[in-house]
N, C-alpha and C. Protein backbone atom coordinates (compact mmCIF):
# COMPACT_ATOMS: atom_id res chain seq x y z
N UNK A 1 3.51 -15.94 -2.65
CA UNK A 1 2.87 -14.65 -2.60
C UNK A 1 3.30 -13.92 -1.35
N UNK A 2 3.36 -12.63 -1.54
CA UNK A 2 4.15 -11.78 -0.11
C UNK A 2 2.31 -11.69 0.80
N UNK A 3 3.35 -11.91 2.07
CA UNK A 3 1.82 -11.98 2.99
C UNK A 3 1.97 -10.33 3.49
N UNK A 4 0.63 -9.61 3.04
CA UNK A 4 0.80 -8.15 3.41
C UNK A 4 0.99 -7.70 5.03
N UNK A 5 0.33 -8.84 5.82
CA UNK A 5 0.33 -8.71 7.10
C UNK A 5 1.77 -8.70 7.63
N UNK A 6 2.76 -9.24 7.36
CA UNK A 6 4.29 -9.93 7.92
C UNK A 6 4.94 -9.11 6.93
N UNK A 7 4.79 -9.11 5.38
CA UNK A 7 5.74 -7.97 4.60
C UNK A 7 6.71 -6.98 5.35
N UNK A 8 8.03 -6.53 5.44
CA UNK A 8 8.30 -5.12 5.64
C UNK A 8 7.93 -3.81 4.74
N UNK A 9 7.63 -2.91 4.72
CA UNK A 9 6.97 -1.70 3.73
C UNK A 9 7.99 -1.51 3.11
N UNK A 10 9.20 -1.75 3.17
CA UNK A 10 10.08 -1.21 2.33
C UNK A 10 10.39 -2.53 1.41
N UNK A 11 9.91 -3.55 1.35
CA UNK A 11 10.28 -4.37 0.33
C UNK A 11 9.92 -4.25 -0.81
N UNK A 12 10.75 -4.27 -1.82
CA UNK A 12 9.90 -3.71 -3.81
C UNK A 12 9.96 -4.93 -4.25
N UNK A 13 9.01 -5.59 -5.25
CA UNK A 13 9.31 -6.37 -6.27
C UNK A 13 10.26 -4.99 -7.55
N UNK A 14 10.92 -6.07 -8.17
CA UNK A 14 11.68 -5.18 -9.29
C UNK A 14 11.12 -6.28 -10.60
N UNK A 15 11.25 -5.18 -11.03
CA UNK A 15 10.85 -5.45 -12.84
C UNK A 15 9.41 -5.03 -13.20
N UNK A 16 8.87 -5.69 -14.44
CA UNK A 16 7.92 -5.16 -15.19
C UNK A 16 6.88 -5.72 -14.20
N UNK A 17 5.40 -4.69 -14.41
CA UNK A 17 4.36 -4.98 -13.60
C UNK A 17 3.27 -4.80 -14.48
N UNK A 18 2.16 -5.57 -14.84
CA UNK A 18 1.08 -5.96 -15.62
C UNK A 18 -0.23 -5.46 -14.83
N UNK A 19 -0.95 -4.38 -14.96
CA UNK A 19 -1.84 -3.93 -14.04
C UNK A 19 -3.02 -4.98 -14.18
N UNK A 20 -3.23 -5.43 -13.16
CA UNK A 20 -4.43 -6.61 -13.01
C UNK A 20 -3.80 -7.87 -12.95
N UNK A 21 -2.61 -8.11 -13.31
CA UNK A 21 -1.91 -9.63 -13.50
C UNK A 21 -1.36 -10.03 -12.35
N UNK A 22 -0.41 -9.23 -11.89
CA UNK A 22 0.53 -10.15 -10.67
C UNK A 22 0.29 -8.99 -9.61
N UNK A 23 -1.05 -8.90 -9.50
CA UNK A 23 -1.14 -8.49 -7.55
C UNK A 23 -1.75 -9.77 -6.95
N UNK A 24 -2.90 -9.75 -6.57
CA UNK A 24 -3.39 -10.83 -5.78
C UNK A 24 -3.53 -12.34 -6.11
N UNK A 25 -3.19 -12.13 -7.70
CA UNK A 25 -3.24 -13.52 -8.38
C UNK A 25 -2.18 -14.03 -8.89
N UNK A 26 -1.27 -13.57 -8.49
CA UNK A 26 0.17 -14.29 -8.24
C UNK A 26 0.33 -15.44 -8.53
N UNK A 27 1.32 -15.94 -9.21
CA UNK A 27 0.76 -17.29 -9.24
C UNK A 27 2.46 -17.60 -8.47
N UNK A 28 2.62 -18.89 -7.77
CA UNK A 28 3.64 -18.97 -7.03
C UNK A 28 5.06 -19.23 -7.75
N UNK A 29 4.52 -19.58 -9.30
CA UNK A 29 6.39 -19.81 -9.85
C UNK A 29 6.55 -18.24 -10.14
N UNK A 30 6.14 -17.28 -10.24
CA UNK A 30 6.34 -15.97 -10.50
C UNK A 30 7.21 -15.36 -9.59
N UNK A 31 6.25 -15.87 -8.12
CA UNK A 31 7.01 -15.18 -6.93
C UNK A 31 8.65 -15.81 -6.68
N UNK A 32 8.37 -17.61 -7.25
CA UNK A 32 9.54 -17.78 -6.57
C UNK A 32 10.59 -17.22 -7.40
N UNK A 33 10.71 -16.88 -9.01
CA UNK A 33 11.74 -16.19 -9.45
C UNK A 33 11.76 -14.71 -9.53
N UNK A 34 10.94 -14.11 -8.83
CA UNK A 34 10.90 -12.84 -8.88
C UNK A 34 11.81 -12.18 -8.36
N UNK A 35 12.30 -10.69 -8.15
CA UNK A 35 13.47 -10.04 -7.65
C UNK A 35 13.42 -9.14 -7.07
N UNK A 36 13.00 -8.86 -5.82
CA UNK A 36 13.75 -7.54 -4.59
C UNK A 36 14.52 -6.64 -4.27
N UNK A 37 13.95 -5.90 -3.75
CA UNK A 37 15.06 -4.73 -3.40
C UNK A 37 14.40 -4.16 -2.15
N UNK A 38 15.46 -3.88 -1.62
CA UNK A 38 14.99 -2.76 -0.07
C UNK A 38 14.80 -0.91 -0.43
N UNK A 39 13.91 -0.30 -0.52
CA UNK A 39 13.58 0.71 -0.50
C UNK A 39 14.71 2.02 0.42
N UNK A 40 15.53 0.78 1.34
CA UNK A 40 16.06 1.91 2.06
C UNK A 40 17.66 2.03 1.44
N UNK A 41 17.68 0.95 0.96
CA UNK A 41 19.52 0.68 0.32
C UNK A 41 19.60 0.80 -0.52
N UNK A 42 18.15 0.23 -1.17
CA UNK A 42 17.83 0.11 -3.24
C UNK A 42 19.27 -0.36 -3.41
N UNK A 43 18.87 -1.69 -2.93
CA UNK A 43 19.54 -2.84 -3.31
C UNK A 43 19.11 -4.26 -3.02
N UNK A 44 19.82 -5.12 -3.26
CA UNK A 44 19.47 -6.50 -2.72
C UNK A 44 19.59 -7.25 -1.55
N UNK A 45 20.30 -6.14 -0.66
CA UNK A 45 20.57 -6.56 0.53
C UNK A 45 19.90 -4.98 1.40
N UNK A 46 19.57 -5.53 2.27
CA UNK A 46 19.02 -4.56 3.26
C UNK A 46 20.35 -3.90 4.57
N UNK A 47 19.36 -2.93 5.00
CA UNK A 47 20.46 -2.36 5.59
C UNK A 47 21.24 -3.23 7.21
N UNK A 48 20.73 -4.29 7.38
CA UNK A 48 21.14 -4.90 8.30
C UNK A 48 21.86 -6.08 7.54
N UNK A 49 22.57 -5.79 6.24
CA UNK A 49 23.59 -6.51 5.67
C UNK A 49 22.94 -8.13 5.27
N UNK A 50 21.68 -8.17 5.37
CA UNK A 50 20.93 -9.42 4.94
C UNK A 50 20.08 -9.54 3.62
N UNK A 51 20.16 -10.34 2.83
CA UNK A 51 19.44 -10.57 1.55
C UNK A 51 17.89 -9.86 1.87
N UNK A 52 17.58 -9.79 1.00
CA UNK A 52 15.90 -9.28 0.70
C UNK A 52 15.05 -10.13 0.16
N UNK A 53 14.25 -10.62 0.41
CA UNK A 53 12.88 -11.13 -0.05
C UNK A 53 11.69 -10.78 0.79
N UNK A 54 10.77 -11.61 0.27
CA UNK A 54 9.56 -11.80 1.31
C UNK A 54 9.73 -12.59 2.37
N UNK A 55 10.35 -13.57 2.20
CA UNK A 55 10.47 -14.73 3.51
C UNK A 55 11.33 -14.28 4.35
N UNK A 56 12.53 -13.29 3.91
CA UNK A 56 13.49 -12.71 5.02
C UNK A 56 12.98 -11.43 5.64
N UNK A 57 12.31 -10.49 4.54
CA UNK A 57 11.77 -9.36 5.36
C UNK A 57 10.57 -9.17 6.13
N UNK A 58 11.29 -9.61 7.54
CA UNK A 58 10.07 -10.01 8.40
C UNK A 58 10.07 -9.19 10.02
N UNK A 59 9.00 -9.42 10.43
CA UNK A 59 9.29 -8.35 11.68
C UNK A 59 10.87 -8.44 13.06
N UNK A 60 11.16 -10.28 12.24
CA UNK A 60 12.42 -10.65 13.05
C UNK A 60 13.68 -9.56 13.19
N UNK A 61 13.63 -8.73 11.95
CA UNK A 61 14.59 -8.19 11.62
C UNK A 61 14.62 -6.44 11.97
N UNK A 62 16.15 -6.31 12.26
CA UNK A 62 16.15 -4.66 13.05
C UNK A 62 15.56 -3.79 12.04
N UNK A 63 15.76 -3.76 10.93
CA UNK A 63 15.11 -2.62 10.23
C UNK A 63 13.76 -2.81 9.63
N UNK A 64 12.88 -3.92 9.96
CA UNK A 64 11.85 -3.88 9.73
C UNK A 64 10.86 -2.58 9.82
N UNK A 65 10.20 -2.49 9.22
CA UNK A 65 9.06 -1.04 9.52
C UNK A 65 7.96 -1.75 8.73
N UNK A 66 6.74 -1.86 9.55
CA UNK A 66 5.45 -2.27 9.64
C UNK A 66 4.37 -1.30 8.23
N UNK A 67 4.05 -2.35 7.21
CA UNK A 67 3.10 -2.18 6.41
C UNK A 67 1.67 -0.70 7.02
């Protein structure tokens, strides 16, 4: 599950979204095949040339921008 606190704001889940299903009740095989994109590249790699997920988009990183 993406932790909202550590998230970057520009991270998207991509694909279909079920209103009431996969926000807070996530279940974890969902997340782990689920698919990303950066809001600023709208792509799979962010603009500091690094993959996208939840576990990578983190405040470690230069283009982070805070939830």
């Amino acid at each position: 599950m993406i932790d909202k606190k550590t998230a970057c704001a520009m991270l998207m889940r991509v694909g279909p979204t079920y209103p009431g299903l996969l926000d807070e009740s996530e279940t974890s095989e969902r997340h782990a095949t689920a698919q990303y994109k950066c809001l600023r590249t709208a792509g799979a790699v962010g603009p500091d040339n690094n993959i996208v997920s939840p576990s990578e988009c983190t405040f470690s990183r230069s283009c982070y921008k805070k939830v």
